[in-house]
PDB file of N, CA and C in Angstrom:
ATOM      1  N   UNK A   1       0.843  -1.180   0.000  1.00  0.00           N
ATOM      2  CA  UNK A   1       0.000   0.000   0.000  1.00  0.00           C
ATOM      3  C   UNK A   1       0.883   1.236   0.000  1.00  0.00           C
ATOM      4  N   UNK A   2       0.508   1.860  -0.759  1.00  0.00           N
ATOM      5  CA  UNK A   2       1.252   3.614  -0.765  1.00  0.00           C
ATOM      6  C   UNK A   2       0.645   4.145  -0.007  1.00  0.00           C
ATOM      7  N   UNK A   3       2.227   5.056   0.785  1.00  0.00           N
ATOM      8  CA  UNK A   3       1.757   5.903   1.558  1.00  0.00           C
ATOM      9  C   UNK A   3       1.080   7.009   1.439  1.00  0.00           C
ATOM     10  N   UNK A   4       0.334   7.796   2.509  1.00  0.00           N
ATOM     11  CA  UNK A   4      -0.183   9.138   2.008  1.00  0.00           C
ATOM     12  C   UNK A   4       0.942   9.977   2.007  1.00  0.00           C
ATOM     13  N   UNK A   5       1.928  10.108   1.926  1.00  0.00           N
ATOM     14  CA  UNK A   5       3.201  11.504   1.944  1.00  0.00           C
ATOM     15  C   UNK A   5       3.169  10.910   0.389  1.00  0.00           C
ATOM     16  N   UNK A   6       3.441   9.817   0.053  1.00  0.00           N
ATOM     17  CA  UNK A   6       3.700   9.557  -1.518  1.00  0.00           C
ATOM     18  C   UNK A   6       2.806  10.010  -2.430  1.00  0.00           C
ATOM     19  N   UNK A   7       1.712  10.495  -1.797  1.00  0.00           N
ATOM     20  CA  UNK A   7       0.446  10.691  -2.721  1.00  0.00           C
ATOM     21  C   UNK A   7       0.308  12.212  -2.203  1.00  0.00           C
ATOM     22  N   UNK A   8       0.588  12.904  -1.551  1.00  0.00           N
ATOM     23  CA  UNK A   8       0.580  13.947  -1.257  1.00  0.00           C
ATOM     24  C   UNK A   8       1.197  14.849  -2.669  1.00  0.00           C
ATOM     25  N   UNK A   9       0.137  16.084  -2.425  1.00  0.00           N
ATOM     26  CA  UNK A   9       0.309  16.963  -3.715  1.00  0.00           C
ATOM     27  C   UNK A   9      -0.277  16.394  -5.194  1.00  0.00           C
ATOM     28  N   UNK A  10      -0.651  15.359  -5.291  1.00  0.00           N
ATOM     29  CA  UNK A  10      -0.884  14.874  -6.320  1.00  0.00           C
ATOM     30  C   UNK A  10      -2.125  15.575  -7.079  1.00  0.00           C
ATOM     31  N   UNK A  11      -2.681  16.467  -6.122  1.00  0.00           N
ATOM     32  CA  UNK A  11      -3.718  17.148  -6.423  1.00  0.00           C
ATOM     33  C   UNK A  11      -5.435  16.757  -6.933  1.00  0.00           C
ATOM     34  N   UNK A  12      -6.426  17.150  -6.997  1.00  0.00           N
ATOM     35  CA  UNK A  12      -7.526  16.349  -7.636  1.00  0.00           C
ATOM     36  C   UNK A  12      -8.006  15.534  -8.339  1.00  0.00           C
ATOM     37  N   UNK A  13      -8.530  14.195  -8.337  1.00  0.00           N
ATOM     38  CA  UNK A  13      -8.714  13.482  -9.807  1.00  0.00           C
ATOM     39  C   UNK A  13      -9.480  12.575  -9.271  1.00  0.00           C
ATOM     40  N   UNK A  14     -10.005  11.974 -10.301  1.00  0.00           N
ATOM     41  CA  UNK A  14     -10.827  10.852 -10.281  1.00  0.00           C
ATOM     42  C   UNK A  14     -10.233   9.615 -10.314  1.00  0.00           C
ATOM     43  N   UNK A  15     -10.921   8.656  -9.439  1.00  0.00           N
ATOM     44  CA  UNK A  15     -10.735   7.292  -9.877  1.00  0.00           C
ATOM     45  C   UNK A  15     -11.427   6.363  -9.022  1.00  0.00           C
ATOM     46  N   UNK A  16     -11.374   5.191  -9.304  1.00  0.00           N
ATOM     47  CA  UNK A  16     -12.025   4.131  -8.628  1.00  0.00           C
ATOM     48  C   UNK A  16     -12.419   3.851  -7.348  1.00  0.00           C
ATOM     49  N   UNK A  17     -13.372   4.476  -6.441  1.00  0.00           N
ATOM     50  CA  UNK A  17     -13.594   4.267  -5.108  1.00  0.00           C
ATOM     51  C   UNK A  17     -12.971   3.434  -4.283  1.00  0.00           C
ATOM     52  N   UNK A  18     -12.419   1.220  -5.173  1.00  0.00           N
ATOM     53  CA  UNK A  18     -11.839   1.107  -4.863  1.00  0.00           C
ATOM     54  C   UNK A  18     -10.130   0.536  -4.760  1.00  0.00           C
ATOM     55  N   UNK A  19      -9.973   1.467  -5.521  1.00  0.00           N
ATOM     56  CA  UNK A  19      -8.386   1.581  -5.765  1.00  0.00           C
ATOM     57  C   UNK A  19      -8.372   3.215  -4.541  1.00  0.00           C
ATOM     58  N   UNK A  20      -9.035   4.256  -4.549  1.00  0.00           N
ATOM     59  CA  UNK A  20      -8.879   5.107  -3.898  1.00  0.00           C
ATOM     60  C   UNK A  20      -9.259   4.617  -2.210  1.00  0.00           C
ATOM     61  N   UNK A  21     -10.091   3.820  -1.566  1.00  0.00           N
ATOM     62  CA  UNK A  21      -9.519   3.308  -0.330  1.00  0.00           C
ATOM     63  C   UNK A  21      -8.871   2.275  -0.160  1.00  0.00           C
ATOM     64  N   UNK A  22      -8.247   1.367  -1.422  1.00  0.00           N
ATOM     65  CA  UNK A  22      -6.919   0.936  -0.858  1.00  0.00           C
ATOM     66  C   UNK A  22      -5.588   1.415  -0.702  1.00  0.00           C
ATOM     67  N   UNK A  23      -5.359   3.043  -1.431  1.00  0.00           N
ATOM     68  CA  UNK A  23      -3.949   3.588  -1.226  1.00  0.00           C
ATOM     69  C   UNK A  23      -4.365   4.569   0.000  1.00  0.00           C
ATOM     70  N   UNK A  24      -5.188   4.459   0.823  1.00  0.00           N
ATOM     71  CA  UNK A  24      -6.013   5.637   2.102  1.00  0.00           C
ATOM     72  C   UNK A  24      -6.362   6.882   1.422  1.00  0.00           C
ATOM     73  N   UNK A  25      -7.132   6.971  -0.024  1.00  0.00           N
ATOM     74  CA  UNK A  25      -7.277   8.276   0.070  1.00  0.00           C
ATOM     75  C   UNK A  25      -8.580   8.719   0.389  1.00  0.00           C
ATOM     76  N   UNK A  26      -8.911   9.922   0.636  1.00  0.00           N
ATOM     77  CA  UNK A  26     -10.241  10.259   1.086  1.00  0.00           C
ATOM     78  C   UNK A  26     -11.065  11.268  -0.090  1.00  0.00           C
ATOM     79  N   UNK A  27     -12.683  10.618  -0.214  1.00  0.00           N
ATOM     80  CA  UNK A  27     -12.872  11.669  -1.119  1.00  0.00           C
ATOM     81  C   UNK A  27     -13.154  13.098  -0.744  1.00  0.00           C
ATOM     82  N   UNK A  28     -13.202  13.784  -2.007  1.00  0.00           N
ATOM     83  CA  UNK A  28     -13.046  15.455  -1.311  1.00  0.00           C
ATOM     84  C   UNK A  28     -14.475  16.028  -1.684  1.00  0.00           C
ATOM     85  N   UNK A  29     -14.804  16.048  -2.661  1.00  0.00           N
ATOM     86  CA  UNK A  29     -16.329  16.301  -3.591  1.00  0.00           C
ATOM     87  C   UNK A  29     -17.363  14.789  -3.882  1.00  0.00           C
ATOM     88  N   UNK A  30     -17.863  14.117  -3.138  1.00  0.00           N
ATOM     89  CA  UNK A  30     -17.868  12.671  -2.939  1.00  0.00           C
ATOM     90  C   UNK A  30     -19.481  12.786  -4.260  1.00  0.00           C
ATOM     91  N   UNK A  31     -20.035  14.188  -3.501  1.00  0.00           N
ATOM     92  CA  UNK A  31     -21.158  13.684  -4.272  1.00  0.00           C
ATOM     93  C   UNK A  31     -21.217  15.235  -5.508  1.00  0.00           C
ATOM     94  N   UNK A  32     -20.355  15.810  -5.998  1.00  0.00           N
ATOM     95  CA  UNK A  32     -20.061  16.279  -6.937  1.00  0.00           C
ATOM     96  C   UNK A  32     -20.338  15.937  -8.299  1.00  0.00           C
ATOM     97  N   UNK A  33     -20.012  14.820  -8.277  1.00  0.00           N
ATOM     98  CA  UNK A  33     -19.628  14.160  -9.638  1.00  0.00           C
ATOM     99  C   UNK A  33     -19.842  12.362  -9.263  1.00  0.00           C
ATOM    100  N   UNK A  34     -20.603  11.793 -10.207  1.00  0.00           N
ATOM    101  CA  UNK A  34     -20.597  10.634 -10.022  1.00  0.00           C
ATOM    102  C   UNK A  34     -20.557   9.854 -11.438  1.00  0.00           C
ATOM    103  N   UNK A  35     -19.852   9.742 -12.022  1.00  0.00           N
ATOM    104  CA  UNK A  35     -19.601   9.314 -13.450  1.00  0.00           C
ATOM    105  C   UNK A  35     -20.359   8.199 -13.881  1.00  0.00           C
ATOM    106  N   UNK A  36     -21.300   7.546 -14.866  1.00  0.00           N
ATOM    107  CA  UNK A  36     -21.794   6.393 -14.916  1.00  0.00           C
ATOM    108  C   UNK A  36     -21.338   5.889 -16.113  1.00  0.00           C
ATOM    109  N   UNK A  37     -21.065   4.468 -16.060  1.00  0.00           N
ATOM    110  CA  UNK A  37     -20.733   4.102 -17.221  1.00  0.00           C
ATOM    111  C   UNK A  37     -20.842   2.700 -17.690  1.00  0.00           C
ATOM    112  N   UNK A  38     -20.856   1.853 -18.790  1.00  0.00           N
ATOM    113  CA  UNK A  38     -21.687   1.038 -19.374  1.00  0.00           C
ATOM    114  C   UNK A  38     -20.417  -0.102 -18.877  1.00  0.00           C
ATOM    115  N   UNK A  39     -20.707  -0.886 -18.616  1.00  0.00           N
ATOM    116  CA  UNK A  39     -19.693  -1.949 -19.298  1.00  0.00           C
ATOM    117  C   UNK A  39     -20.213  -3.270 -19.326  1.00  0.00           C
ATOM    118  N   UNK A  40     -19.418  -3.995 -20.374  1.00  0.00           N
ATOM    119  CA  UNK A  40     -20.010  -4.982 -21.628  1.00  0.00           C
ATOM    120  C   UNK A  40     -18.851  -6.508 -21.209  1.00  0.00           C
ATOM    121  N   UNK A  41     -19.570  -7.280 -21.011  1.00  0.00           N
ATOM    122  CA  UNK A  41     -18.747  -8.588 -20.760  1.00  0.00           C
ATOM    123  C   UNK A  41     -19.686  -9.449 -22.438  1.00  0.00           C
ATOM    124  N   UNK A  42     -18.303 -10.062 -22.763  1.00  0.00           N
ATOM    125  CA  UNK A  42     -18.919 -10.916 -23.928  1.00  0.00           C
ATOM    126  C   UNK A  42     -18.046 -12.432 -24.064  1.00  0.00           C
ATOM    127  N   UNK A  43     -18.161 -13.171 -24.755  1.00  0.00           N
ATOM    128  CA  UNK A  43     -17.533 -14.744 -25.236  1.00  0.00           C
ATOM    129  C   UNK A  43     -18.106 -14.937 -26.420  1.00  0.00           C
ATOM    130  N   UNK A  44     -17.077 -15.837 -27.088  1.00  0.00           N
ATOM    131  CA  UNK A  44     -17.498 -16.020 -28.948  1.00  0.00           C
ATOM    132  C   UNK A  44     -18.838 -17.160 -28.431  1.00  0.00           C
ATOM    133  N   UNK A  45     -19.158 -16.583 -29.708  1.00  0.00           N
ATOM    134  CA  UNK A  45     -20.811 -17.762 -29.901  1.00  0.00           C
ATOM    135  C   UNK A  45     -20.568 -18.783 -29.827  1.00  0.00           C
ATOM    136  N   UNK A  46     -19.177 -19.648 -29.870  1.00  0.00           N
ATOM    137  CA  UNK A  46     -18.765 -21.129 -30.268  1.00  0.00           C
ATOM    138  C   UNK A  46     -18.767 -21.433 -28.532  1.00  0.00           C
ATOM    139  N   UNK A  47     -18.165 -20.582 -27.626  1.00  0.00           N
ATOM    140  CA  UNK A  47     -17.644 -20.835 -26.388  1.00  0.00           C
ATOM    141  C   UNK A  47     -19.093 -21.016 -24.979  1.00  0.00           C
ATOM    142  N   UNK A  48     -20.086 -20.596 -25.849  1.00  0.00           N
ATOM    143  CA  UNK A  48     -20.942 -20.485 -25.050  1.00  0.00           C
ATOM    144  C   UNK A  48     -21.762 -21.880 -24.697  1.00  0.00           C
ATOM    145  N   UNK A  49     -21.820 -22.927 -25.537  1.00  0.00           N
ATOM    146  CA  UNK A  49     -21.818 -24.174 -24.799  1.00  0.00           C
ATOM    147  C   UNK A  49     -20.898 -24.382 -23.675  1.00  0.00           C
ATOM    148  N   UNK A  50     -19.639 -24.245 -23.740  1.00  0.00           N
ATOM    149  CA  UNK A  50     -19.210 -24.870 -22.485  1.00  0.00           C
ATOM    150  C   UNK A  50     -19.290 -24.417 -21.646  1.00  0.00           C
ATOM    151  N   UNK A  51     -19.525 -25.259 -20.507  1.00  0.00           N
ATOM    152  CA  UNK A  51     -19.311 -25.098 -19.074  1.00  0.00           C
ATOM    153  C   UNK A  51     -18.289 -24.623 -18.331  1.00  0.00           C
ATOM    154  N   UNK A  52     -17.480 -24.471 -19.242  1.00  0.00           N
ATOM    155  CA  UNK A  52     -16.547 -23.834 -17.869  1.00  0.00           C
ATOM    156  C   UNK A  52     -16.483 -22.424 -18.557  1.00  0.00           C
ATOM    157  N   UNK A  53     -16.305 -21.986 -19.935  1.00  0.00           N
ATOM    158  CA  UNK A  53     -16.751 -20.496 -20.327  1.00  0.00           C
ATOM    159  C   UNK A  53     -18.154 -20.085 -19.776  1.00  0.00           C
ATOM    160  N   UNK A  54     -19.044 -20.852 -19.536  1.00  0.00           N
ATOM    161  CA  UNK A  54     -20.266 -20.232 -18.820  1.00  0.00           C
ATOM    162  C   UNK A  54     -20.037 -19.639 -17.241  1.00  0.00           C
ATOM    163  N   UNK A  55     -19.402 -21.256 -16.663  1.00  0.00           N
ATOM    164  CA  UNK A  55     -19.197 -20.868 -14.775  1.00  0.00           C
ATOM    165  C   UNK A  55     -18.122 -19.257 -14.994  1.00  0.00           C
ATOM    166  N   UNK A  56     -17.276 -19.368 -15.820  1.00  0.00           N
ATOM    167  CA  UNK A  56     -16.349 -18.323 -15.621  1.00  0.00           C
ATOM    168  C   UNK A  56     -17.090 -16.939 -15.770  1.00  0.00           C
ATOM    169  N   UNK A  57     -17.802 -16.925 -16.863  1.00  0.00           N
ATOM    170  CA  UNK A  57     -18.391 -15.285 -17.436  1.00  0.00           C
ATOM    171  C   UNK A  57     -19.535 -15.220 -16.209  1.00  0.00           C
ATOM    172  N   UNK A  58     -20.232 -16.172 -15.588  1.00  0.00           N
ATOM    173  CA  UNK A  58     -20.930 -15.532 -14.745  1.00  0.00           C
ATOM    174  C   UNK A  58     -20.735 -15.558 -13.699  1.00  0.00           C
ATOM    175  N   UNK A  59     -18.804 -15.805 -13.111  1.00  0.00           N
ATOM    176  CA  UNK A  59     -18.334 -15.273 -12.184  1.00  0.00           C
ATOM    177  C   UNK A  59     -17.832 -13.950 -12.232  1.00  0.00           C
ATOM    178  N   UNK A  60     -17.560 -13.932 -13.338  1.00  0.00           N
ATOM    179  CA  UNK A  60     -17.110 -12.112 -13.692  1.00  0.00           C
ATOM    180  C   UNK A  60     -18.319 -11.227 -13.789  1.00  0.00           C
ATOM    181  N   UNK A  61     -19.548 -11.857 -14.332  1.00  0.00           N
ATOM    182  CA  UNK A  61     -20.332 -10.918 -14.169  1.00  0.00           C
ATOM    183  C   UNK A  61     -20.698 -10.626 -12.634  1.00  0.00           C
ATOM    184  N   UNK A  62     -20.647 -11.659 -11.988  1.00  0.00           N
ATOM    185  CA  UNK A  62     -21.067 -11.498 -10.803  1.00  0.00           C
ATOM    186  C   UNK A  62     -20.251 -10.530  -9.934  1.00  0.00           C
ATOM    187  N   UNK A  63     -19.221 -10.688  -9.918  1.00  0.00           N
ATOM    188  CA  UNK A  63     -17.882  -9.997  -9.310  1.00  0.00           C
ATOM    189  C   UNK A  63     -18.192  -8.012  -9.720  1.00  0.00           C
ATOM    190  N   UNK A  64     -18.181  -8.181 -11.250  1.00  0.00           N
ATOM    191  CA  UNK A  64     -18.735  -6.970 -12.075  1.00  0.00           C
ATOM    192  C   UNK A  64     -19.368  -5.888 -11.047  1.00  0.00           C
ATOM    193  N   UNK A  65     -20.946  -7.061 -11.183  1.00  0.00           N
ATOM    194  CA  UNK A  65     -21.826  -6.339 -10.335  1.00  0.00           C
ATOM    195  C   UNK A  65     -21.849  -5.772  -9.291  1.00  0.00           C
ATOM    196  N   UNK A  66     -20.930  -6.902  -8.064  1.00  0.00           N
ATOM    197  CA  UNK A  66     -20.672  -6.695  -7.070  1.00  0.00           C
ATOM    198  C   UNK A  66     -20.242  -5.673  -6.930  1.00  0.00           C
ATOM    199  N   UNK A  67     -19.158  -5.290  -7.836  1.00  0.00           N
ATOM    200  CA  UNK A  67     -17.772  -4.048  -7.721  1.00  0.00           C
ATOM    201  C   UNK A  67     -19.011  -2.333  -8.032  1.00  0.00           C
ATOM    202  N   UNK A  68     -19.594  -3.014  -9.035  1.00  0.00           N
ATOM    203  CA  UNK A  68     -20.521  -1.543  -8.881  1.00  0.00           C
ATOM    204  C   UNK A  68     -21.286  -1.750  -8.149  1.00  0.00           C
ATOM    205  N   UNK A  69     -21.553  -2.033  -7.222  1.00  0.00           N
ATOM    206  CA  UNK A  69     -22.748  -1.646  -6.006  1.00  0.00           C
ATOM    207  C   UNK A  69     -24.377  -2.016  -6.270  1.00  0.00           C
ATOM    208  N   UNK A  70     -24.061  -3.635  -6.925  1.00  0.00           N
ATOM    209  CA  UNK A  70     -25.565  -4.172  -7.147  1.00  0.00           C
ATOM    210  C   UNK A  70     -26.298  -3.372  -8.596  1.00  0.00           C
ATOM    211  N   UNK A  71     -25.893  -2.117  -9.075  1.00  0.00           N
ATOM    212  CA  UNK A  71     -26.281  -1.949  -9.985  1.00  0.00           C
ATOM    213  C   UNK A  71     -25.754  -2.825 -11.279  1.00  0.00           C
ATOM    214  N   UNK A  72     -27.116  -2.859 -12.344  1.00  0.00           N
ATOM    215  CA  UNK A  72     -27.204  -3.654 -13.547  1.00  0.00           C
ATOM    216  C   UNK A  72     -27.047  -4.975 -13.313  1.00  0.00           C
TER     217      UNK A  72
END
C-alpha cells in the first residue's frame, strides 16, 4: 500500500472508489460528480456451450456487479 506523503500533492482526480480506499485516500467532492458508465462482458458464440466459459463469465459478471454496487 502507498503511503499518504507519496500521494501527497498529487492534487484532484478521479478514480475508482476502490483503488482510492486501498492507497487511504479520502474523497473530497464525494457527491459532486458521479460518473456512470456502461460496461459490456462478452464470449465467442462457439464458447458459449461450455461449461466452464459459462461458470467463468458468470463469475465475472457477478464480481462486475458486485464491484458496482448491485447496480445492472
Amino acid at each position: 500500500m502507498r503511503g499518504q506523503r507519496q500521494l501527497a500533492g498529487a492534487g484532484i482526480r478521479a478514480c475508482q472508489l476502490a483503488l482510492a480506499q486501498r492507497d487511504g485516500l479520502v474523497p473530497v467532492l464525494p457527491d459532486a460528480f458521479a460518473p456512470g458508465f456502461e460496461t459490456w462482458i462478452a464470449m465467442h458464440e462457439d464458447l458459449r456451450a461450455s461449461r466452464a466459459c459459462r461458470v467463468v463469465f458468470d463469475a465475472l459478471a457477478e464480481g462486475l456487479r458486485a464491484h458496482a454496487g448491485g447496480r445492472g
